[in-house]
N, C-alpha and C. Protein backbone atom coordinates (compact mmCIF):
# COMPACT_ATOMS: atom_id res chain seq x y z
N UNK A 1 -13.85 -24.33 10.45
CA UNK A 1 -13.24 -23.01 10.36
C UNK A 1 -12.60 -22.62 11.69
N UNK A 2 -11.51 -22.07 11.48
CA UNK A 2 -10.67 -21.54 12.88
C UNK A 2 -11.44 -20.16 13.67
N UNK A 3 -11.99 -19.92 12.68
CA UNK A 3 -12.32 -18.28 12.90
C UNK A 3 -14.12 -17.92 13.68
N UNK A 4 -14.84 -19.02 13.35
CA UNK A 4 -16.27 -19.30 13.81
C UNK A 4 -16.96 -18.21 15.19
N UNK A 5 -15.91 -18.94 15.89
CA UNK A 5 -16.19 -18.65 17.32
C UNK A 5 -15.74 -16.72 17.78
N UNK A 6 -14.77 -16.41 16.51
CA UNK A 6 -14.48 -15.07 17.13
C UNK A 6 -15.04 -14.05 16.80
N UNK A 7 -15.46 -12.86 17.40
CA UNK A 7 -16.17 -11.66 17.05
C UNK A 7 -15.19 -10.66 15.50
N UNK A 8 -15.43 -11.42 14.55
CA UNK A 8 -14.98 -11.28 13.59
C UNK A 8 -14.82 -9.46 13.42
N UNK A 9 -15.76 -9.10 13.51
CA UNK A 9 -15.77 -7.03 12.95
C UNK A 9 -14.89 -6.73 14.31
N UNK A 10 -15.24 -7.51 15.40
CA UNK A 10 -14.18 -6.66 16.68
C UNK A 10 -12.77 -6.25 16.34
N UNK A 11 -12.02 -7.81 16.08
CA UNK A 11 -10.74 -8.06 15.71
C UNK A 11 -10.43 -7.15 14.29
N UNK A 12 -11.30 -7.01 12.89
CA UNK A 12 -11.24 -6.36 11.98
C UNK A 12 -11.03 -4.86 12.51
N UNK A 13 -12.46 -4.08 13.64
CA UNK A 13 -11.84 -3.28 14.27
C UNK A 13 -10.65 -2.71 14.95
N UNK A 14 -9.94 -3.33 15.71
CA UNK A 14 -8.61 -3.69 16.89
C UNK A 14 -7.59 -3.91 15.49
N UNK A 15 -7.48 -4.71 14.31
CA UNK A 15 -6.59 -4.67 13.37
C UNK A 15 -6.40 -3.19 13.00
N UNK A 16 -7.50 -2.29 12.62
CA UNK A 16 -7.29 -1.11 11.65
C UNK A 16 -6.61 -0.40 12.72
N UNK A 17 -7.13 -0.04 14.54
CA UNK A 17 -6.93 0.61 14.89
C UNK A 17 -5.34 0.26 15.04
N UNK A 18 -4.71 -0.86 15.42
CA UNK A 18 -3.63 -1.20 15.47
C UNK A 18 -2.05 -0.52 14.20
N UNK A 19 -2.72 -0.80 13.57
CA UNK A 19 -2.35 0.17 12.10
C UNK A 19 -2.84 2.02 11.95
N UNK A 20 -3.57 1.89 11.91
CA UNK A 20 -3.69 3.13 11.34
C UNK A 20 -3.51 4.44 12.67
N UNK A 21 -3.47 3.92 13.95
CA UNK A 21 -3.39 4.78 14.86
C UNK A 21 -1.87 4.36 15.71
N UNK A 22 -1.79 3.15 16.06
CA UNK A 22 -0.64 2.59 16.24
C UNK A 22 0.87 2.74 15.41
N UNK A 23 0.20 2.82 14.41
CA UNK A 23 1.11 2.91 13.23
C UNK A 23 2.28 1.27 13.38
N UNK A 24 1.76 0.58 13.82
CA UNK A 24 2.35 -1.39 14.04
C UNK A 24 3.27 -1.19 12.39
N UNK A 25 2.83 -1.01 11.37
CA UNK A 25 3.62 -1.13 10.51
C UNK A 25 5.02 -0.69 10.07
N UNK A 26 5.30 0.38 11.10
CA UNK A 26 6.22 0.88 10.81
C UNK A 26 7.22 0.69 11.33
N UNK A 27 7.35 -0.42 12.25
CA UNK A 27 8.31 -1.45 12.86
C UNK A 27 8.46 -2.74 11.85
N UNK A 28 10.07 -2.43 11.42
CA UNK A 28 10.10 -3.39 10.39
C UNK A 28 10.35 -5.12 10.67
N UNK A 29 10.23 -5.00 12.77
CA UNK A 29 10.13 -6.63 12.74
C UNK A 29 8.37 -6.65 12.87
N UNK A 30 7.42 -6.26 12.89
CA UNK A 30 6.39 -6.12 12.41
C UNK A 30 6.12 -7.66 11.55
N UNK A 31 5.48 -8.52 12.24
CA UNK A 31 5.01 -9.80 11.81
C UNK A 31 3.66 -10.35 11.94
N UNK A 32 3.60 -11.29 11.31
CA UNK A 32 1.60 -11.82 11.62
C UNK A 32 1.46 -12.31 12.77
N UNK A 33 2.63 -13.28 12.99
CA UNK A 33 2.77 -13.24 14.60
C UNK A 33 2.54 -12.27 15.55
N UNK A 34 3.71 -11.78 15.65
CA UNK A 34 3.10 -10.56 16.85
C UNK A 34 1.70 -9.50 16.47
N UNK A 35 1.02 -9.16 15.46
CA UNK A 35 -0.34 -9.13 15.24
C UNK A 35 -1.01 -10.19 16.05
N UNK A 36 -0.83 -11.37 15.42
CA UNK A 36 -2.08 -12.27 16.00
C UNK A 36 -1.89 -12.18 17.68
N UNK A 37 -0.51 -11.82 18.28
CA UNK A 37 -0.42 -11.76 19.35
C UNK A 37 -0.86 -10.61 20.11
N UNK A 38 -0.83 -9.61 19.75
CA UNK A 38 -1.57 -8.53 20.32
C UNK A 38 -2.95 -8.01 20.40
N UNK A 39 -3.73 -9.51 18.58
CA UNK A 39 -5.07 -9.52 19.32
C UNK A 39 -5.67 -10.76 19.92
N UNK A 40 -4.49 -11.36 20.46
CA UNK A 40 -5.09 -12.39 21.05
C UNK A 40 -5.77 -13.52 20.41
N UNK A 41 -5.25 -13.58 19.42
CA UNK A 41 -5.47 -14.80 18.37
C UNK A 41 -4.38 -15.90 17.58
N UNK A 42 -4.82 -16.76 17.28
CA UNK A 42 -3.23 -17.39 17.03
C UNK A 42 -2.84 -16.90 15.29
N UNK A 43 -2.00 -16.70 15.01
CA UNK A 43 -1.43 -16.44 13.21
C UNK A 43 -2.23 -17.39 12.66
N UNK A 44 -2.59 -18.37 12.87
CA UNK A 44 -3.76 -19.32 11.50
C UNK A 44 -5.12 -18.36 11.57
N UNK A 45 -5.73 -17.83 12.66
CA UNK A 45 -6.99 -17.56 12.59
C UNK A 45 -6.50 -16.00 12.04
N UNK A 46 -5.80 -14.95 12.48
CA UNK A 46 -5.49 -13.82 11.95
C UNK A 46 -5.26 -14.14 10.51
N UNK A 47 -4.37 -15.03 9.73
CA UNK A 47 -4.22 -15.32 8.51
C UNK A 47 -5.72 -15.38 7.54
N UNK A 48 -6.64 -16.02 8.09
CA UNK A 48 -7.97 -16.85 8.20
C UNK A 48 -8.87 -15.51 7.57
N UNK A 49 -8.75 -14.44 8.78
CA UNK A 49 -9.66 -13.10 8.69
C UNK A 49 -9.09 -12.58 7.68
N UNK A 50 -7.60 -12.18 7.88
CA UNK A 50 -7.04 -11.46 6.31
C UNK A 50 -7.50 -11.94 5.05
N UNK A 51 -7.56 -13.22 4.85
CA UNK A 51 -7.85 -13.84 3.39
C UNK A 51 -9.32 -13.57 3.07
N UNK A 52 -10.64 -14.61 4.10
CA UNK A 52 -11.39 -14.74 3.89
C UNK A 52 -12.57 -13.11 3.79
N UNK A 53 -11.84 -12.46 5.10
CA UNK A 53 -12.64 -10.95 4.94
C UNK A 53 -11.91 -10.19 4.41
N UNK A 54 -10.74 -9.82 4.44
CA UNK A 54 -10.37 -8.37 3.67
C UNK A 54 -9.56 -8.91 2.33
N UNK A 55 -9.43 -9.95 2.11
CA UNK A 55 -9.12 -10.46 0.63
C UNK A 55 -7.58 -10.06 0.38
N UNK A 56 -7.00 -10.34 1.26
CA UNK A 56 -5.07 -10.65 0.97
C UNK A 56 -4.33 -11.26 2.15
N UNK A 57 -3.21 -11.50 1.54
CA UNK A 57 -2.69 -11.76 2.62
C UNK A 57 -1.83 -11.02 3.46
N UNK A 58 -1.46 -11.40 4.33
CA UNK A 58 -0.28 -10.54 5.44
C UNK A 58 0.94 -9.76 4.75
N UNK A 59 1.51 -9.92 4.01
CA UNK A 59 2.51 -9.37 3.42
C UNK A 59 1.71 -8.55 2.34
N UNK A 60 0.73 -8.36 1.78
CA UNK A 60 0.27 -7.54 0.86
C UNK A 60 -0.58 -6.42 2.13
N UNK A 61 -0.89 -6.69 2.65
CA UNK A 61 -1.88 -6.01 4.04
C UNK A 61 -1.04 -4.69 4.42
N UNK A 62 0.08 -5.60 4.92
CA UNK A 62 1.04 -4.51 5.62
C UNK A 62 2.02 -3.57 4.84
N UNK A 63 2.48 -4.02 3.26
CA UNK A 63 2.65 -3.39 2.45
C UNK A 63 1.88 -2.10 2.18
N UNK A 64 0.23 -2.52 1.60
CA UNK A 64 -0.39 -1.97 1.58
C UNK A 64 -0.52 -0.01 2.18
N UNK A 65 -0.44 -0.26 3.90
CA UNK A 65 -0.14 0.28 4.92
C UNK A 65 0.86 1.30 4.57
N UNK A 66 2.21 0.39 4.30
CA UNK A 66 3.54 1.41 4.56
C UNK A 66 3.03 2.20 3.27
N UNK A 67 3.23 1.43 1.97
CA UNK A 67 2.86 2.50 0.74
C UNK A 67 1.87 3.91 0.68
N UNK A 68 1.15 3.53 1.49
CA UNK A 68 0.02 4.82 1.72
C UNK A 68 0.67 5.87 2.65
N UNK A 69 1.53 5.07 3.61
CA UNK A 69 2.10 6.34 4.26
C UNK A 69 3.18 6.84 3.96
N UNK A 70 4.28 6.20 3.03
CA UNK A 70 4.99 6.57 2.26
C UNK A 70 4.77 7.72 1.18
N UNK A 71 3.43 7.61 0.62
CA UNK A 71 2.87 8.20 -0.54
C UNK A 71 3.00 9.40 0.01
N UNK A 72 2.58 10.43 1.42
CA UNK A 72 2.16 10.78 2.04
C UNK A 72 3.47 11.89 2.27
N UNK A 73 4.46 10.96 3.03
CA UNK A 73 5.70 11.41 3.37
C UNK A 73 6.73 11.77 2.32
N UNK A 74 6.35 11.36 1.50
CA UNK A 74 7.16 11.75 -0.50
C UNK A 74 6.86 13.11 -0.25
N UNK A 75 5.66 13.32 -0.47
CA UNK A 75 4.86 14.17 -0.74
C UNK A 75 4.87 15.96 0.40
N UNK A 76 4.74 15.50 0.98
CA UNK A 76 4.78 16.32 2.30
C UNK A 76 5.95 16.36 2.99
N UNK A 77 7.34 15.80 2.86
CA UNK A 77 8.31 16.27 3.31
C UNK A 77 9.39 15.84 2.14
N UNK A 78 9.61 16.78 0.99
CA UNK A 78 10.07 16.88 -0.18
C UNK A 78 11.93 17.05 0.05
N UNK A 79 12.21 17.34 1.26
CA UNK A 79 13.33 17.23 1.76
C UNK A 79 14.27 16.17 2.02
N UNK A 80 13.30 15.33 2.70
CA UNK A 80 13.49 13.98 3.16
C UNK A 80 14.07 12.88 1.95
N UNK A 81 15.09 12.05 2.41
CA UNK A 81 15.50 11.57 1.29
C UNK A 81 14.65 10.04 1.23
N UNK A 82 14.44 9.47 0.17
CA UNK A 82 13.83 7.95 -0.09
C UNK A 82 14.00 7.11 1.21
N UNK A 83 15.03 6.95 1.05
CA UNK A 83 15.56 5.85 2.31
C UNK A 83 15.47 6.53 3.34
N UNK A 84 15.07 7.38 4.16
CA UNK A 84 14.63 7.58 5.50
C UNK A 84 13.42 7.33 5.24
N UNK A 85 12.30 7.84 4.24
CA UNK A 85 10.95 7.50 4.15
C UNK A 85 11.07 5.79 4.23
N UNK A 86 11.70 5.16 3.71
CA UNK A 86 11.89 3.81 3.26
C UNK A 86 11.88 3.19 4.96
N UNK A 87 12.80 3.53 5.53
CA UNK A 87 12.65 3.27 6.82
C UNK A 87 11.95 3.30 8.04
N UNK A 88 11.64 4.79 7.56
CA UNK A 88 10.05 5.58 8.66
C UNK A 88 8.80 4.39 8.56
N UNK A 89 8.94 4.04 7.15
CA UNK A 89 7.30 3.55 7.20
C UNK A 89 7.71 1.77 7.35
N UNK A 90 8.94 1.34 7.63
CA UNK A 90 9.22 0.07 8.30
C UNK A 90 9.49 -0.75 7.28
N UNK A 91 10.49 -0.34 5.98
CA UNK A 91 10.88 -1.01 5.28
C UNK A 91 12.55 -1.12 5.51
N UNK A 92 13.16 -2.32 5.91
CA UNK A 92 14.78 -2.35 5.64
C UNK A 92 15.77 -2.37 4.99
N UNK A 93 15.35 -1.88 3.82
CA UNK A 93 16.06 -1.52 2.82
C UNK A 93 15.60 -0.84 1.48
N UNK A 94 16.22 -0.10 1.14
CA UNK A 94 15.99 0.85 0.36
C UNK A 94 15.45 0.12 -1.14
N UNK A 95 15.93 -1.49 -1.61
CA UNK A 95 15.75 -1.77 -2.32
C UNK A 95 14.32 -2.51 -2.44
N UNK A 96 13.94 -3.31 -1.09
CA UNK A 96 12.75 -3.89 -0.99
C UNK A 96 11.58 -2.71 -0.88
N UNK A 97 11.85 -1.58 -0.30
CA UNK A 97 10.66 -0.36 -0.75
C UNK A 97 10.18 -0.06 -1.89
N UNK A 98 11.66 0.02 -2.97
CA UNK A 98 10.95 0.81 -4.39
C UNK A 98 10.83 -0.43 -4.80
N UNK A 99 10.91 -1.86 -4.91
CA UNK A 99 10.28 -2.69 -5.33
C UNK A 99 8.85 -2.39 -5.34
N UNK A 100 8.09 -2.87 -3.67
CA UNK A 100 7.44 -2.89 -3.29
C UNK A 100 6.21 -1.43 -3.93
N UNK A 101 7.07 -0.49 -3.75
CA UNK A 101 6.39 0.88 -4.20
C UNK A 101 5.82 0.35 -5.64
N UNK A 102 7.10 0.31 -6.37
CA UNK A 102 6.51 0.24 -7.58
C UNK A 102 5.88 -0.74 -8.02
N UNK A 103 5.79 -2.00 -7.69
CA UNK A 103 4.60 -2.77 -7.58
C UNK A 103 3.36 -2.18 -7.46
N UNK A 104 3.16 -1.86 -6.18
CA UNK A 104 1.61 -0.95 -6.01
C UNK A 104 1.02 -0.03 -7.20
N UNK A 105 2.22 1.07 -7.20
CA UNK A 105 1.76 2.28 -7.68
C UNK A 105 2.42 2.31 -9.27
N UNK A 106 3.20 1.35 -9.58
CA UNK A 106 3.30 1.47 -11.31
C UNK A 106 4.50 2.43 -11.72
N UNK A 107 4.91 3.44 -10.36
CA UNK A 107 6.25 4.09 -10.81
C UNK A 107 6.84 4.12 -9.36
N UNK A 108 8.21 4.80 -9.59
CA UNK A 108 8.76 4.93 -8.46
C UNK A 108 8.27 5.90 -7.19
N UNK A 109 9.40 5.23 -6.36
CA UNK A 109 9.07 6.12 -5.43
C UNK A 109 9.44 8.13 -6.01
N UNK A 110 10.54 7.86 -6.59
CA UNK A 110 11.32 9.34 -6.92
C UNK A 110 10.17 10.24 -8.15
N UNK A 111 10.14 9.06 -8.88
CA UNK A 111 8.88 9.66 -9.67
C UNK A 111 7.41 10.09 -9.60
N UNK A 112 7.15 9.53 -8.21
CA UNK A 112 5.60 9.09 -7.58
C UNK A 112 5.87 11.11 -7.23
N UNK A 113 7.02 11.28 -6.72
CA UNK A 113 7.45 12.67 -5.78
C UNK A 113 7.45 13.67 -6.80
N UNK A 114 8.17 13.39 -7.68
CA UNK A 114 7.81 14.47 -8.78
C UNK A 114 6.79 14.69 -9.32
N UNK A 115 5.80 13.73 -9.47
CA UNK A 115 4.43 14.16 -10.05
C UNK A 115 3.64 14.63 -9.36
N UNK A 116 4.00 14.26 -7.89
CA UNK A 116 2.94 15.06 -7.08
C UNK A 116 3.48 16.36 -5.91
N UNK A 117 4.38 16.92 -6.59
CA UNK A 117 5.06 17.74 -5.73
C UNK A 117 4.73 19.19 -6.94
C-alpha cells in the first residue's frame, strides 16, 4: 500500500480544511495534483485516501464540493445569474455545471432555484 506509512486522519483533516475553508475548489485549474502537492503527498497516495477512505474519486470529491456551494449561492443570491455561480464555485463552463448539477441533484440548476427560493 502507498498510503501505510502516512498519518491517514491528518491528511483527511488538512484535505477538508483545504476545501471547506480554503475554498481550493473554486479554482477551476484545481487538480489532484496540486492537492497532493499542497499536502505533501504524491497524486497516487492522495488518489489511494480518496478511494479507499472517503469512497470516490477526485473528480466526484471536488464536484461534490462545488455543488454544495453552488446549492447555496442559487439560493442566497437569487440575482446572480447561473453562469457566474457556475464560475464562482470553479466550473468553466456553463455547460459542464448543469451537467454536473444535475447529475448530483436530479434537476437543474434553474429549477434547484425555484424550488428553493
Amino acid at each position: 500500500s502507498k498510503i501505510r506509512s502516512l498519518d491517514i486522519d491528518a491528511i483527511i483533516k488538512r484535505i477538508r480544511e483545504i476545501m471547506e475553508l480554503e475554498k481550493a475548489y473554486s479554482d477551476e485549474d484545481f487538480s489532484l495534483k496540486i492537492l497532493a502537492r499542497d499536502l505533501q503527498i504524491t497524486p497516487q497516495q492522495l488518489s489511494q485516501i480518496l478511494n479507499e477512505k472517503l469512497g470516490k474519486n477526485f473528480s466526484t470529491f471536488l464536484n461534490e464540493y462545488r455543488i454544495k456551494e453552488a446549492k447555496k449561492l442559487l439560493v442566497d443570491e437569487p440575482a446572480r445569474s447561473i453562469k457566474s455561480i457556475a464560475n464562482a464555485v470553479g466550473f468553466n463552463s456553463n455547460t459542464a455545471f448543469t451537467l454536473a448539477f444535475t447529475r448530483y441533484e436530479r434537476l437543474s440548476p434553474s429549477k434547484y432555484r425555484k424550488n428553493n427560493i
